[in-house]
N, C-alpha and C. Protein backbone atom coordinates (compact mmCIF):
# COMPACT_ATOMS: atom_id res chain seq x y z
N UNK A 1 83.93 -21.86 -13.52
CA UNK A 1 82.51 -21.82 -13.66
C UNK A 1 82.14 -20.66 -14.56
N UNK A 2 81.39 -20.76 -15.38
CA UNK A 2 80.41 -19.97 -16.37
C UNK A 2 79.14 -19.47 -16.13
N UNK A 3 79.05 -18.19 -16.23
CA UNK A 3 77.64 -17.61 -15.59
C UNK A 3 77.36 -16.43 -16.49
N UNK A 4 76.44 -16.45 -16.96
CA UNK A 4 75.79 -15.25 -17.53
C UNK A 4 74.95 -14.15 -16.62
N UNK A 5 74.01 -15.10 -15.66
CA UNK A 5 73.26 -14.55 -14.56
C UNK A 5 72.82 -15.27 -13.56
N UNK A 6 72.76 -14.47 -12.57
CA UNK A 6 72.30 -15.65 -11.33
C UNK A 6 71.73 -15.15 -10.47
N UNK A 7 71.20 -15.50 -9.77
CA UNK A 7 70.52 -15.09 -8.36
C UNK A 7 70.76 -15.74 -7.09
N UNK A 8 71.04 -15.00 -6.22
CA UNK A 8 71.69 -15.45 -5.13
C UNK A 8 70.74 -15.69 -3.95
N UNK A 9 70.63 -16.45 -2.73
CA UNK A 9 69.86 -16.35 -1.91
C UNK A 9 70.54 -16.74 -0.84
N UNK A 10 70.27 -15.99 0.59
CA UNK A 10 71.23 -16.83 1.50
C UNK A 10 69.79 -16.80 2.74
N UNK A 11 70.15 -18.21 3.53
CA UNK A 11 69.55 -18.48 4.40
C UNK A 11 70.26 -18.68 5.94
N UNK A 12 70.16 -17.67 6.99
CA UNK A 12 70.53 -17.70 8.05
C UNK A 12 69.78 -18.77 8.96
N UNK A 13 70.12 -19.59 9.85
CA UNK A 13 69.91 -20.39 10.80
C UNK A 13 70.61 -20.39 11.93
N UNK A 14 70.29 -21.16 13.04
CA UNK A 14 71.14 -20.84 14.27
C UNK A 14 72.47 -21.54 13.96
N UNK A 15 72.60 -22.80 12.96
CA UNK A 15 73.68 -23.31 12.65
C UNK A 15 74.51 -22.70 11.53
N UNK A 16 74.40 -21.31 11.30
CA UNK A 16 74.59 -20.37 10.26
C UNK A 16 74.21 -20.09 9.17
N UNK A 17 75.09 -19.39 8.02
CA UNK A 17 74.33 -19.41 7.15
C UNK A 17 74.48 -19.96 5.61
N UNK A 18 73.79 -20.17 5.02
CA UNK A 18 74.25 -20.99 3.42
C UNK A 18 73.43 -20.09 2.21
N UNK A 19 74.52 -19.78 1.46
CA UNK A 19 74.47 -18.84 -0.14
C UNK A 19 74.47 -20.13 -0.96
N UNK A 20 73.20 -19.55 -1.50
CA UNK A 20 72.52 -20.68 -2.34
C UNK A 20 72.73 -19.72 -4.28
N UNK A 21 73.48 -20.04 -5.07
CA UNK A 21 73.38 -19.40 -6.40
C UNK A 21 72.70 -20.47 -7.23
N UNK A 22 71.50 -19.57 -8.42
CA UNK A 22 70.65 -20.22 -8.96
C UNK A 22 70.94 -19.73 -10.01
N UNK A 23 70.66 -20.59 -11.30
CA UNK A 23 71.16 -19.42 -13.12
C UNK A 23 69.46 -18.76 -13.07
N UNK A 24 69.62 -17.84 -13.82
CA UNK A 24 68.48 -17.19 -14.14
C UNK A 24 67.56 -18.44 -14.90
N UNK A 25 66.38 -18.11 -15.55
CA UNK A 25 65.61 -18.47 -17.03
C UNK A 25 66.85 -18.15 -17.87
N UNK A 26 66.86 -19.06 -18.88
CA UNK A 26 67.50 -19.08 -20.42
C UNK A 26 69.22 -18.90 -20.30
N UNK A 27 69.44 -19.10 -19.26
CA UNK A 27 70.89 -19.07 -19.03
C UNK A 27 71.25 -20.30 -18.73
N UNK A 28 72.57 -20.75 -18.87
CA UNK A 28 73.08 -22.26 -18.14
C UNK A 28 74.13 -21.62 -17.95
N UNK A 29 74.39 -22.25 -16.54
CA UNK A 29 75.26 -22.57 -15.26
C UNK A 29 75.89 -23.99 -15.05
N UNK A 30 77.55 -24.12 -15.05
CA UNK A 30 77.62 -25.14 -14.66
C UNK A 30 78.68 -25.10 -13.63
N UNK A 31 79.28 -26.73 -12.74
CA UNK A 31 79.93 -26.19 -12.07
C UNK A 31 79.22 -26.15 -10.18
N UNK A 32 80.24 -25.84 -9.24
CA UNK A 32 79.59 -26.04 -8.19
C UNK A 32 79.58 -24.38 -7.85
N UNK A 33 78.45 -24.31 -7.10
CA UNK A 33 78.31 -22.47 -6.33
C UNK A 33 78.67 -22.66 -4.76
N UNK A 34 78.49 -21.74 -3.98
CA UNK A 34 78.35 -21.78 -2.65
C UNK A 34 77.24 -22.48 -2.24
N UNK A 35 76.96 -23.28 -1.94
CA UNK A 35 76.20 -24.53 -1.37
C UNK A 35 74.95 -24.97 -2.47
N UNK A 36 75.00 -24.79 -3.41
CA UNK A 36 74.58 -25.38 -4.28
C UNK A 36 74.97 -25.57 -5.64
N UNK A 37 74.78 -26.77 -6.33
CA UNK A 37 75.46 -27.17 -7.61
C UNK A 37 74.49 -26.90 -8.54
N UNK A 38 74.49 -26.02 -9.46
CA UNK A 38 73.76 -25.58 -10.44
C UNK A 38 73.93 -26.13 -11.63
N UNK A 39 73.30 -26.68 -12.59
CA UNK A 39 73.46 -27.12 -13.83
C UNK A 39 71.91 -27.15 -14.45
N UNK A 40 71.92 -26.16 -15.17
CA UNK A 40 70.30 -26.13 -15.96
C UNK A 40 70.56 -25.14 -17.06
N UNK A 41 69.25 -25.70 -18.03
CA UNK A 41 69.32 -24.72 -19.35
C UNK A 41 67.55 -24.29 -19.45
N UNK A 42 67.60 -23.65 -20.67
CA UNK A 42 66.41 -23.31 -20.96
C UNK A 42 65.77 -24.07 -21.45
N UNK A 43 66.02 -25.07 -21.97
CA UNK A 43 65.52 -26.70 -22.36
C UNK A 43 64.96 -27.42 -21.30
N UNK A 44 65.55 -27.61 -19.72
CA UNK A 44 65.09 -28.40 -19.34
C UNK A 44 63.19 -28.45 -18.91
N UNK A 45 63.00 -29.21 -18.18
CA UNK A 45 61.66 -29.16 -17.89
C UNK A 45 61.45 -28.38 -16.73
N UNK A 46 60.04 -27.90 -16.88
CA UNK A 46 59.85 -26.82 -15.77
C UNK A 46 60.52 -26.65 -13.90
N UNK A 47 60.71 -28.41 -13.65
CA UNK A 47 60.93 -28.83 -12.27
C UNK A 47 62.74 -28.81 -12.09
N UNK A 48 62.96 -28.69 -13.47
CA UNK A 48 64.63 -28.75 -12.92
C UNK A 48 65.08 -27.89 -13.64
N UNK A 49 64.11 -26.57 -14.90
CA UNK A 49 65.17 -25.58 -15.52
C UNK A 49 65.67 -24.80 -14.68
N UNK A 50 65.55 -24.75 -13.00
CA UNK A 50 66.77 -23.99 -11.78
C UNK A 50 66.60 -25.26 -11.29
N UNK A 51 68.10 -25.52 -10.67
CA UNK A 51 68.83 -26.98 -9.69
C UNK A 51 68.33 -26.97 -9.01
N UNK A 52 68.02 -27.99 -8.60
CA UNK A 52 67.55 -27.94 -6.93
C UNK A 52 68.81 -28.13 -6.23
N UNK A 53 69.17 -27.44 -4.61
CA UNK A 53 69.75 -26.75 -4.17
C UNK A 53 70.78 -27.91 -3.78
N UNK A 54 72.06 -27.82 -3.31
CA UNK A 54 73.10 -28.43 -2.73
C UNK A 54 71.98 -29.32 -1.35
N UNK A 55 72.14 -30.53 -1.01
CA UNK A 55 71.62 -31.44 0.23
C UNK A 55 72.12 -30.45 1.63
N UNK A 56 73.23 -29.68 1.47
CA UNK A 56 73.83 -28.87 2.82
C UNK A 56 72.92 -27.82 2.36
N UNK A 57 72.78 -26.96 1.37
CA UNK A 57 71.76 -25.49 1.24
C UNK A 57 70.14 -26.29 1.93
N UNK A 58 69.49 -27.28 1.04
CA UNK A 58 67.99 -27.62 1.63
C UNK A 58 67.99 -28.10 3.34
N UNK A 59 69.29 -28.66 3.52
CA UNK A 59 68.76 -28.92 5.31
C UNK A 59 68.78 -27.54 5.82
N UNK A 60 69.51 -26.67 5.62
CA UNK A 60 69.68 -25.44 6.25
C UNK A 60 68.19 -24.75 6.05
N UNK A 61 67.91 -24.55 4.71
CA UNK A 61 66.32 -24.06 4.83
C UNK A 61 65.66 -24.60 5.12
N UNK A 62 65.18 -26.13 4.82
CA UNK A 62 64.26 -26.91 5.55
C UNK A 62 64.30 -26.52 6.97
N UNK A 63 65.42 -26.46 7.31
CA UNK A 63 65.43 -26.65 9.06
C UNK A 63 65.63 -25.74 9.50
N UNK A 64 65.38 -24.32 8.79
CA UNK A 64 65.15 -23.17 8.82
C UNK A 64 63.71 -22.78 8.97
N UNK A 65 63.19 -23.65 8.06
CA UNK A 65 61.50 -23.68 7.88
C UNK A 65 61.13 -24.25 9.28
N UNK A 66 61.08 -25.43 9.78
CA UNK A 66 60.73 -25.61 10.97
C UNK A 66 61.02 -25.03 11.98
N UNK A 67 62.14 -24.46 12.33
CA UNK A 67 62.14 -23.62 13.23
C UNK A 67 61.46 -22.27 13.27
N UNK A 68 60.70 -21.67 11.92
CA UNK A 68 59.28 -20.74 12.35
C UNK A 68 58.35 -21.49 12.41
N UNK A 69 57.60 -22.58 11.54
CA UNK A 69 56.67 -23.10 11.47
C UNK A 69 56.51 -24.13 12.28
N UNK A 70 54.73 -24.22 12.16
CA UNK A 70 54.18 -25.56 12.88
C UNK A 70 52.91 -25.60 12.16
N UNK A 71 52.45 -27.01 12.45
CA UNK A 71 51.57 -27.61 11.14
C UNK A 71 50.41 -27.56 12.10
N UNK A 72 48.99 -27.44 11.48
CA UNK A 72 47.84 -28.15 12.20
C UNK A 72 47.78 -28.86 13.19
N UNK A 73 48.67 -29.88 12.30
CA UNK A 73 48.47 -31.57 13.25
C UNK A 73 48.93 -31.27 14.58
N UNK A 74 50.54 -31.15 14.30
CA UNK A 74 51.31 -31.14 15.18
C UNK A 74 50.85 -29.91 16.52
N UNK A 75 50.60 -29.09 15.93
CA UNK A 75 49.59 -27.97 17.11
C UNK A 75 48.94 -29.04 17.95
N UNK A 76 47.42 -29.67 17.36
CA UNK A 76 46.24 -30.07 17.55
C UNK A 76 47.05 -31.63 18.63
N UNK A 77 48.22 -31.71 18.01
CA UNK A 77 48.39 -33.16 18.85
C UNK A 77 48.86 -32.79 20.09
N UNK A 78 49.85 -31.41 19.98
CA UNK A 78 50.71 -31.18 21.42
C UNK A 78 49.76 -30.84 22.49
N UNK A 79 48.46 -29.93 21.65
CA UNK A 79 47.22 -29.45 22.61
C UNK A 79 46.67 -30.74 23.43
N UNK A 80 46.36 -31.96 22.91
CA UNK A 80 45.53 -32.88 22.89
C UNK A 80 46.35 -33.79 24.13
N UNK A 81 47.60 -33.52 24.28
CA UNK A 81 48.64 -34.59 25.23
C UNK A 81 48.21 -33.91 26.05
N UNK A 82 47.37 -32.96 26.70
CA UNK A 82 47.10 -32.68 28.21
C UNK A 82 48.18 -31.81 29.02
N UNK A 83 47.69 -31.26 29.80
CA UNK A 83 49.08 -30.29 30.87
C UNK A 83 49.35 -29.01 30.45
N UNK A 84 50.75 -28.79 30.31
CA UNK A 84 51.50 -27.68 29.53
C UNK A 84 51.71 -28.17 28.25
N UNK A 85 51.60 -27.73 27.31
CA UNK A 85 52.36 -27.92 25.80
C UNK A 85 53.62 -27.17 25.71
N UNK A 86 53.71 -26.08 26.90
CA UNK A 86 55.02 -25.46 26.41
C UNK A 86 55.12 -24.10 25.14
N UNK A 87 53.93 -24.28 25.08
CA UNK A 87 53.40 -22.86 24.10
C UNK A 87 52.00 -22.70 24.35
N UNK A 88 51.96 -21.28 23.73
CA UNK A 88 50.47 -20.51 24.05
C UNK A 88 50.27 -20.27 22.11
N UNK A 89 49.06 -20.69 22.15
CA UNK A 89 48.42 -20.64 20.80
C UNK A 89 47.92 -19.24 20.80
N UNK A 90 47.86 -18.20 19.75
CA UNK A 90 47.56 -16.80 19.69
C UNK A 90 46.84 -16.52 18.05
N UNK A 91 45.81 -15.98 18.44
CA UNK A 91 44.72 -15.87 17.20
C UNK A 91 44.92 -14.38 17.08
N UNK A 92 45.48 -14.31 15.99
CA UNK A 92 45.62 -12.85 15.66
C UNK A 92 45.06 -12.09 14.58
N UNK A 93 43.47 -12.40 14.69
CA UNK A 93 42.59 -12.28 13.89
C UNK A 93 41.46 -11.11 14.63
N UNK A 94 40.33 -10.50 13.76
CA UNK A 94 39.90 -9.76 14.61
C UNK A 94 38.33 -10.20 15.48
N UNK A 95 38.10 -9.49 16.31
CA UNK A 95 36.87 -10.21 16.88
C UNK A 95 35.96 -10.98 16.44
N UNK A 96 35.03 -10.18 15.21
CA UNK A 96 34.22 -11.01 14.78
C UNK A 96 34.91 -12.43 13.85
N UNK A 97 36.11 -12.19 14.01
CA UNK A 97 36.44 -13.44 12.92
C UNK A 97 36.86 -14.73 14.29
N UNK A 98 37.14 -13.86 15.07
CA UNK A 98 37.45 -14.76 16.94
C UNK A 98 35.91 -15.40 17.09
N UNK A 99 34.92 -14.74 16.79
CA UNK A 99 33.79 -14.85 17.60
C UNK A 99 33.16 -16.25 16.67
N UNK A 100 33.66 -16.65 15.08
CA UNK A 100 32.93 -17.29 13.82
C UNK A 100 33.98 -18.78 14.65
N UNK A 101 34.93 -19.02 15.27
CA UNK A 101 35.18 -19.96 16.10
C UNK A 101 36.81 -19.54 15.84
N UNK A 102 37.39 -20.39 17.22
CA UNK A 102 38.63 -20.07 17.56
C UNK A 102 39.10 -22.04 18.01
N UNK A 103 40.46 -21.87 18.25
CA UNK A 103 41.25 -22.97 18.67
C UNK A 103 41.07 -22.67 20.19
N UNK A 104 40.45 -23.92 21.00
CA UNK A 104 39.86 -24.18 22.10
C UNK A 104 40.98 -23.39 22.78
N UNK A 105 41.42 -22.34 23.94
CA UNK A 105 42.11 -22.53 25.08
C UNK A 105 43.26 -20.88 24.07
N UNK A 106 43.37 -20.62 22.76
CA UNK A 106 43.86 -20.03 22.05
C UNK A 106 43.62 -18.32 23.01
N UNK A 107 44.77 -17.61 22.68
CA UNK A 107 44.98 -16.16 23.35
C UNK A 107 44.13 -15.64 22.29
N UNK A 108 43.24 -14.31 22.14
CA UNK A 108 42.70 -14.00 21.39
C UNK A 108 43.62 -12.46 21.43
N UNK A 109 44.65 -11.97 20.33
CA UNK A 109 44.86 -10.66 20.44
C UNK A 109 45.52 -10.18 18.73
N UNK A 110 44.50 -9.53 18.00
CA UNK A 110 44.43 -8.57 17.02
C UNK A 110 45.73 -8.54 16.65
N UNK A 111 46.50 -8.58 15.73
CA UNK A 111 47.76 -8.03 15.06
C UNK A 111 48.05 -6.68 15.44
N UNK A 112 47.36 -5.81 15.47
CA UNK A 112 47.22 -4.58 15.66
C UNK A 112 47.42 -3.83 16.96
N UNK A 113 46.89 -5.23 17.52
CA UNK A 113 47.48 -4.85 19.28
C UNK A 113 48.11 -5.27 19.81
N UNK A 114 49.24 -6.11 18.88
CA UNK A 114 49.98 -6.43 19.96
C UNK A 114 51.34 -5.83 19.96
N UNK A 115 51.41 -4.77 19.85
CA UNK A 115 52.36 -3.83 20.36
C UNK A 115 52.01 -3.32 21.84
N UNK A 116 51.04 -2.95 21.63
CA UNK A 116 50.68 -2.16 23.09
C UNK A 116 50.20 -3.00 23.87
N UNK A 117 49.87 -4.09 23.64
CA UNK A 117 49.36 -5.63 24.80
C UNK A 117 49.89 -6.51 24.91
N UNK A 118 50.65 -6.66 23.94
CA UNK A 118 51.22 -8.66 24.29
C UNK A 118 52.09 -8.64 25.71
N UNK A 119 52.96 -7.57 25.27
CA UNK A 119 54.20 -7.94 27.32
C UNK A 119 53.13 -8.01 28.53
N UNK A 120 51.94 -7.05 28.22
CA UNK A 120 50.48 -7.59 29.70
C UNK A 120 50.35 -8.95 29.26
N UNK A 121 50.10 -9.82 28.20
CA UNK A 121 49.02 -10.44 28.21
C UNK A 121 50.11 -11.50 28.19
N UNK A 122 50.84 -11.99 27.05
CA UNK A 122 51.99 -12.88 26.99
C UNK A 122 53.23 -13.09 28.12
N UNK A 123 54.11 -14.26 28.37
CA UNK A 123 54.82 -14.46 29.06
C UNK A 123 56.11 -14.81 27.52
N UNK A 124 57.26 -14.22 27.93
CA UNK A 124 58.50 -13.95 27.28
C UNK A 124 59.21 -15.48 27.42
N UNK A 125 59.07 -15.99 28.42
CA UNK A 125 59.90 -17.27 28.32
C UNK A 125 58.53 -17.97 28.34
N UNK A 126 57.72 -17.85 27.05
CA UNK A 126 57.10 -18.99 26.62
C UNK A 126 56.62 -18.99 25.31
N UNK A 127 56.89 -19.61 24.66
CA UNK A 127 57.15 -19.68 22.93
C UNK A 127 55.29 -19.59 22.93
N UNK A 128 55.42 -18.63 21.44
CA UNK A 128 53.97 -18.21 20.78
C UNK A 128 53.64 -18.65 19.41
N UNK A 129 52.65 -19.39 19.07
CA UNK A 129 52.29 -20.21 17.91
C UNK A 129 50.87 -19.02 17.52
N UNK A 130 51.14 -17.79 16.60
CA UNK A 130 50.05 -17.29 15.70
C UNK A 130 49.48 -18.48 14.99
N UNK A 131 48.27 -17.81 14.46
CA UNK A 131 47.84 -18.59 13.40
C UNK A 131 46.11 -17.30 13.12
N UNK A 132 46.52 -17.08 12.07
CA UNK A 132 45.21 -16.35 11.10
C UNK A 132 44.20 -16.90 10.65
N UNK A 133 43.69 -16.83 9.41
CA UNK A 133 42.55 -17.16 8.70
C UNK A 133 43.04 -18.55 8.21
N UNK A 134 43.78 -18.71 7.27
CA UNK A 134 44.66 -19.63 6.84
C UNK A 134 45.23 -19.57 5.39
N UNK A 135 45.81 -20.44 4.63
CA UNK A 135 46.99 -19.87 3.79
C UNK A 135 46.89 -19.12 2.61
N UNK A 136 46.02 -18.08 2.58
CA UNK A 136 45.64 -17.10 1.33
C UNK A 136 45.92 -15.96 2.82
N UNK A 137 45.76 -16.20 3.70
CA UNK A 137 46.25 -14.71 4.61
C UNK A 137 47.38 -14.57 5.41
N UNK A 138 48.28 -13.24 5.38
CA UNK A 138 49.35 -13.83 6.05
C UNK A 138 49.37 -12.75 7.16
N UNK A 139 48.54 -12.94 7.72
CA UNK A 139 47.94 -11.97 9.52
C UNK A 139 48.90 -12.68 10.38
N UNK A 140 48.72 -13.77 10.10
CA UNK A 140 49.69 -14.78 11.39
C UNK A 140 51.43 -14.41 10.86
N UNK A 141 51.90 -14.38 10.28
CA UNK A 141 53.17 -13.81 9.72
C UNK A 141 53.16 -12.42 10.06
N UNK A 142 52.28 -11.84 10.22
CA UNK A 142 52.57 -10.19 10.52
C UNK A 142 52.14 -10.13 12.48
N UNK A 143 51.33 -11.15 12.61
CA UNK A 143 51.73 -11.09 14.07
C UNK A 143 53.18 -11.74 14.59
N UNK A 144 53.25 -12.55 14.09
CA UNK A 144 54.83 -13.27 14.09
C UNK A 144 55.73 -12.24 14.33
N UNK A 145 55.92 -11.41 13.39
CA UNK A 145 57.10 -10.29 13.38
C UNK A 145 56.45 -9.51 14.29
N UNK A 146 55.75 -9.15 14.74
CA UNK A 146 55.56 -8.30 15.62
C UNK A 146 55.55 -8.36 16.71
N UNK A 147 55.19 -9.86 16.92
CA UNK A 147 55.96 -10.56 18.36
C UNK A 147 57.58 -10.58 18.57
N UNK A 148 58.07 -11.15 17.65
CA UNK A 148 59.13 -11.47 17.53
C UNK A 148 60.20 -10.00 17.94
N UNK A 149 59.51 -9.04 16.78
CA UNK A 149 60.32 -7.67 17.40
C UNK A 149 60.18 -6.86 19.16
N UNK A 150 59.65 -8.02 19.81
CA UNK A 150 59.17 -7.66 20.82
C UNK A 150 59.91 -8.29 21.75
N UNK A 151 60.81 -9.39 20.90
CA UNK A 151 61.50 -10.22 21.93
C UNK A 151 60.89 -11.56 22.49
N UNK A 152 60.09 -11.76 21.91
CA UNK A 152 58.49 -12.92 22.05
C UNK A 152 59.74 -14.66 20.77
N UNK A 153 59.61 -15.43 21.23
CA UNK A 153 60.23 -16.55 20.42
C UNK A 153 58.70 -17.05 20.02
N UNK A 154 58.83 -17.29 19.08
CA UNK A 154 57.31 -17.17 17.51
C UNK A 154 57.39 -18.64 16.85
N UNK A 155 56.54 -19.29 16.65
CA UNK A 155 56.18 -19.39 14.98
C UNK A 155 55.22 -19.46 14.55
N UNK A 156 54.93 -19.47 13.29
CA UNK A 156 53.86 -19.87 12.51
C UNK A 156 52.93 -20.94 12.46
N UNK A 157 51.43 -21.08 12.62
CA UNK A 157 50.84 -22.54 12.33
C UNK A 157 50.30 -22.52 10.98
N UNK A 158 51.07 -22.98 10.36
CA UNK A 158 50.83 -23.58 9.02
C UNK A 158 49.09 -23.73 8.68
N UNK A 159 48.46 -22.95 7.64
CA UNK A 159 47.49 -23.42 7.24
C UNK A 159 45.91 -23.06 8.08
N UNK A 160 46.65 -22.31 9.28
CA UNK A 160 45.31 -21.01 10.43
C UNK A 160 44.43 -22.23 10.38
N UNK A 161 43.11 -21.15 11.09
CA UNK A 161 41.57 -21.78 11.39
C UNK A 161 41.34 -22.63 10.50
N UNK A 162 41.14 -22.04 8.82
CA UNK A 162 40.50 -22.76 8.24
C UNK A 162 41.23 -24.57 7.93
N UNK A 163 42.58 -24.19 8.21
CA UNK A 163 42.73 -25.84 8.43
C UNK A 163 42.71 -26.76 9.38
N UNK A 164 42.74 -26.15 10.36
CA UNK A 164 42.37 -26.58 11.73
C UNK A 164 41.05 -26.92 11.92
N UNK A 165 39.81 -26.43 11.11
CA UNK A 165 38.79 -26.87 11.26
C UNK A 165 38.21 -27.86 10.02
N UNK A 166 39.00 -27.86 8.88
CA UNK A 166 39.24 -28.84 7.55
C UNK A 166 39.49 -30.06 8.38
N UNK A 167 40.82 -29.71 9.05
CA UNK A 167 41.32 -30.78 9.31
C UNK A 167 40.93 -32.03 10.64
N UNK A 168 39.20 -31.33 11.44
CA UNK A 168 38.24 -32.40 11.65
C UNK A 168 38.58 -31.59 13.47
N UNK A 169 39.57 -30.65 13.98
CA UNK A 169 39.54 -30.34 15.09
C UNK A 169 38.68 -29.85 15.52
N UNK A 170 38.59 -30.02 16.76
CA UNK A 170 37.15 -29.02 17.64
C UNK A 170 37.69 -28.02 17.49
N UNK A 171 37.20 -26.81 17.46
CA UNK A 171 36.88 -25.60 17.29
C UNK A 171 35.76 -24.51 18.69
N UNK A 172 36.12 -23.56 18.97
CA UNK A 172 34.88 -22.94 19.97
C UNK A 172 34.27 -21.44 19.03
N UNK A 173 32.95 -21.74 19.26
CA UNK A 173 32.59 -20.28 19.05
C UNK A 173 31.36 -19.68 20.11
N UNK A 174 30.44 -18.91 20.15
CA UNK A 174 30.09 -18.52 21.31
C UNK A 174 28.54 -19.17 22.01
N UNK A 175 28.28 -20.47 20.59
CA UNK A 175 27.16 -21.61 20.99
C UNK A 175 28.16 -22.57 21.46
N UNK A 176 29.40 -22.41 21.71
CA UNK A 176 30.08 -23.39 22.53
C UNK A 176 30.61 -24.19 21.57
N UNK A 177 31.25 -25.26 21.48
CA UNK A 177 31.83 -26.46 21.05
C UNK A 177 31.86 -26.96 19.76
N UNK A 178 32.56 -26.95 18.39
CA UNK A 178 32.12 -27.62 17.14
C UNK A 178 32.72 -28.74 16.77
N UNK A 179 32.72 -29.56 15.81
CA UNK A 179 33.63 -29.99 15.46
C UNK A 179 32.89 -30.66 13.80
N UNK A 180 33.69 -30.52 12.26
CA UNK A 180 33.77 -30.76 11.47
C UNK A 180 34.38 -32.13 11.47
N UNK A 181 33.36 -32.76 10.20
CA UNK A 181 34.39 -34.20 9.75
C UNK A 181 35.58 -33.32 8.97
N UNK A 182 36.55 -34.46 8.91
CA UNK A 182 37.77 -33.86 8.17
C UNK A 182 37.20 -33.69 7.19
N UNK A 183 38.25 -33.44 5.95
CA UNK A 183 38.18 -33.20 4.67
C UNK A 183 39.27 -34.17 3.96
N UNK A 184 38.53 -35.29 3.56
CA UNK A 184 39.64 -36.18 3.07
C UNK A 184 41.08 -35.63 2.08
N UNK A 185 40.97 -34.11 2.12
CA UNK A 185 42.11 -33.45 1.07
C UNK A 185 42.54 -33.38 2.05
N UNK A 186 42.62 -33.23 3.22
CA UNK A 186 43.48 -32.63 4.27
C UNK A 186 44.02 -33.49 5.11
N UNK A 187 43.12 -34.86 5.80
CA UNK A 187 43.51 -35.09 6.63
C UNK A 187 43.21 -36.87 6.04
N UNK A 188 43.72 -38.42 6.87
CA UNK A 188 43.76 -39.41 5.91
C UNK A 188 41.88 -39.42 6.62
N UNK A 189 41.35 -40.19 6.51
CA UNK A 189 39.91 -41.13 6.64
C UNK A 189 40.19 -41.97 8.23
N UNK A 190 39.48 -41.99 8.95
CA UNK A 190 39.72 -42.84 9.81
C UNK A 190 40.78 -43.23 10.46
N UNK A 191 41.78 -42.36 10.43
CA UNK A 191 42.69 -42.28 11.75
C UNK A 191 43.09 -41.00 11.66
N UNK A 192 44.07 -40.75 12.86
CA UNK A 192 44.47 -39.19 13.37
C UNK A 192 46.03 -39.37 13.24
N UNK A 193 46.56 -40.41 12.65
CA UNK A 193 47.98 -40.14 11.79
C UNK A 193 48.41 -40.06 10.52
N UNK A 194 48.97 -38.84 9.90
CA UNK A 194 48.65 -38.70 8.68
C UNK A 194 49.94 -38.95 8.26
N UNK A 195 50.82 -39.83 9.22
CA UNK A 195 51.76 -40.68 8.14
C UNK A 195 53.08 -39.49 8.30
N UNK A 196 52.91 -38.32 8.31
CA UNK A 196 53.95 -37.32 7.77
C UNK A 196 54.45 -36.53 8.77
């Protein structure tokens, strides 16, 4: 194999981990790497001048990705089956942004505090779904780690309030009860399966 430059990336998972090598811009790579097969030049087109990754490197991150994340939907549907969901939803936003509306039944606790509050307020054997403003802020990622360094099992909800309330869910704020039509960018028209 031939390399001028490359960049390396590795992704840990519970099923281990996979080193992903990419050629820089204006270099070509050919040849197989550690879990991914690289072949690109400075010619190609924007979507393939870096390879897309070995099928063994993308399940590992894909399924790396789901194991922090969770989507709107999938939140809004597990809430909606009634009982336990098996997680506690956590708004880690600050009051007045708690008070402009929140996810019905959602823990309300500040990024900021949850060092010194979550072991009162949270239970350890029960998985915690942050979620912030939504995807221009990454509050819910910094409560994440801060749970997480706490010993708290985390993830992310993809896309916070503002898609949760795009995406046509009830919502609470302190006149009680809302709920938005979807936003046909977000969610399909007339049903509550979006296929994906």
């Amino acid at each position: 194999m031939t390399a001028t430059a490359a960049t390396s990336t590795t992704v840990t998972t519970a099923t281990g981990s996979v080193t992903t090598t990419q050629p820089e811009a204006g270099t070509t790579t050919t040849g197989t790497t550690t879990g991914a097969t690289a072949t690109g030049s400075a010619g190609a087109n924007p979507v393939l001048r870096v390879a897309p990754a070995s099928p063994a490197a993308a399940a590992a991150y894909f399924g790396a990705s789901l194991a922090f994340h969770a989507d709107v939907s999938d939140v809004a549907a597990a809430l909606a089956e009634g009982g336990d969901a098996g997680f506690v939803v956590l708004d880690s936003r600050s009051t007045e942004s708690w008070d402009q509306g929140h996810i019905p039944g959602a823990v309300h606790l500040p990024t900021a505090l949850i060092p010194e509050q979550a072991e009162q307020i949270l239970d350890k054997s029960v998985p915690v779904v942050t979620y912030c403003w939504g995807p221009g802020c990454n509050g819910a990622t910094r409560a994440a780690l801060a749970l997480a360094q706490l010993g708290f099992q985390v993830k992310e909800m993809l896309g916070g309030f503002e898609y949760w309330a795009r995406e046509g869910f009830e919502f609470e704020t302190w006149d009680g009860r809302e709920r938005r039509a979807a936003d046909p960018l977000t969610a399909p028209v007339g049903t509550d399966d979006c296929g994906c």
